[in-house]
Protein backbone atom coordinates (compact mmCIF):
# COMPACT_ATOMS: atom_id res chain seq x y z
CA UNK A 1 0.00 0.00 0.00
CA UNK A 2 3.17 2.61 0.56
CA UNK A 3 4.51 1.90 -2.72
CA UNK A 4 0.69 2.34 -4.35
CA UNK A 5 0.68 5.88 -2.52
CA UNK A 6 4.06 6.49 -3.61
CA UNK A 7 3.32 6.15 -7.37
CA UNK A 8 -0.13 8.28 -6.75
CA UNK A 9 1.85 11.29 -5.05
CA UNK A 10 4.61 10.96 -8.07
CA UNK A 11 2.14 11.31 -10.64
CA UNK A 12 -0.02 13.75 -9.67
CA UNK A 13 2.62 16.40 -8.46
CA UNK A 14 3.87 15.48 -11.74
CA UNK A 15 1.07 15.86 -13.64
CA UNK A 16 0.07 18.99 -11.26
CA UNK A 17 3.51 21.12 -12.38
CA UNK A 18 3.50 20.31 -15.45
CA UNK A 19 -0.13 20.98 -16.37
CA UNK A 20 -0.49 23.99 -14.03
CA UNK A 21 2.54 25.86 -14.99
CA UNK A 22 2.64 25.34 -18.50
CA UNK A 23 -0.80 23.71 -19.25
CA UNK A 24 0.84 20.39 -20.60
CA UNK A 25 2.31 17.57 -19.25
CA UNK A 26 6.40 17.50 -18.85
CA UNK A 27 8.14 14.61 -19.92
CA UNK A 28 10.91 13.65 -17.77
CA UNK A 29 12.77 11.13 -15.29
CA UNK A 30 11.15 11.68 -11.45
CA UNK A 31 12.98 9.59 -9.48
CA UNK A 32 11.02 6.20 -10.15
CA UNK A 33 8.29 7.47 -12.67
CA UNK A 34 9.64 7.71 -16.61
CA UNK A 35 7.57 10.08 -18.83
CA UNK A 36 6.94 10.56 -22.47
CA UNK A 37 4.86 13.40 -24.05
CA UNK A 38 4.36 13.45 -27.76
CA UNK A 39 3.25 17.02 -29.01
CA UNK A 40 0.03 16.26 -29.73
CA UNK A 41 -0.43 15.41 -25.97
CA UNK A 42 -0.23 11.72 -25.93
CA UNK A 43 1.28 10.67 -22.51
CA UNK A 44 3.39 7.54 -21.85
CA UNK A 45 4.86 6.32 -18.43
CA UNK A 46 6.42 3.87 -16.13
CA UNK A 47 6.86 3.33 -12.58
CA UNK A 48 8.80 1.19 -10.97
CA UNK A 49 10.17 0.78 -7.69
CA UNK A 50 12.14 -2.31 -5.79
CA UNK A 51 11.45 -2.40 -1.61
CA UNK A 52 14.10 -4.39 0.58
CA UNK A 53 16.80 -6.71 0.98
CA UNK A 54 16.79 -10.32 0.63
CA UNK A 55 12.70 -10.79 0.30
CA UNK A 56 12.40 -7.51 -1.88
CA UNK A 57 8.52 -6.02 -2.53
CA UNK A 58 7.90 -4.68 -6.01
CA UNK A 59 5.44 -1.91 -7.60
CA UNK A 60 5.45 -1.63 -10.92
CA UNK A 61 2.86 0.56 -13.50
CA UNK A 62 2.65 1.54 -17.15
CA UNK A 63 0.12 4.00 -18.01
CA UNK A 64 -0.69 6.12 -21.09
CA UNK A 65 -3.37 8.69 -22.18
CA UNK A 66 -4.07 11.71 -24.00
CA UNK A 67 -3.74 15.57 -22.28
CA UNK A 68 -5.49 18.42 -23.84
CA UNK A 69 -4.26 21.74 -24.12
CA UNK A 70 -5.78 23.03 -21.13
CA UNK A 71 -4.20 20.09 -18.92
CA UNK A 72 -7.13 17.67 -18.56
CA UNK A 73 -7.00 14.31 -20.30
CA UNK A 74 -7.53 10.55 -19.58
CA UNK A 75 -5.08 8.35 -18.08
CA UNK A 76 -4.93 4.45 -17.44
């Protein structure tokens, strides 16, 4: 559940920056979360992130959408 809320705070103050300072998304490497952003707004991603030594917990997450202009879009 950390590593979910993790990944949920790294997106959205990603998203957040990038789409309220410059209305778009910003591609990028933040810490554990890769970003894409094709000009037409198309957004892809990864997360990934690797908890522990010995028995080791793993979170990882692809996503992808589409972001308008204004900053508000769709993604899975």
């Amino acid at each position: 559940m950390r590593l979910y809320r993790r990944f949920v705070v790294a997106i959205a103050g990603t998203l957040a920056f990038g789409c309220g300072a410059m209305a778009s998304p910003v591609a990028g490497r933040f810490e554990q979360l890769d970003l894409a952003v094709a000009p037409g707004g198309h957004v892809l991603g990864s997360y990934r992130e690797v908890q522990g030594e010995g028995v080791t917990r793993t979170c990882a997450f692809a996503l992808s959408g589409v972001v308008d202009a204004s900053g508000r879009g769709k993604i899975t």
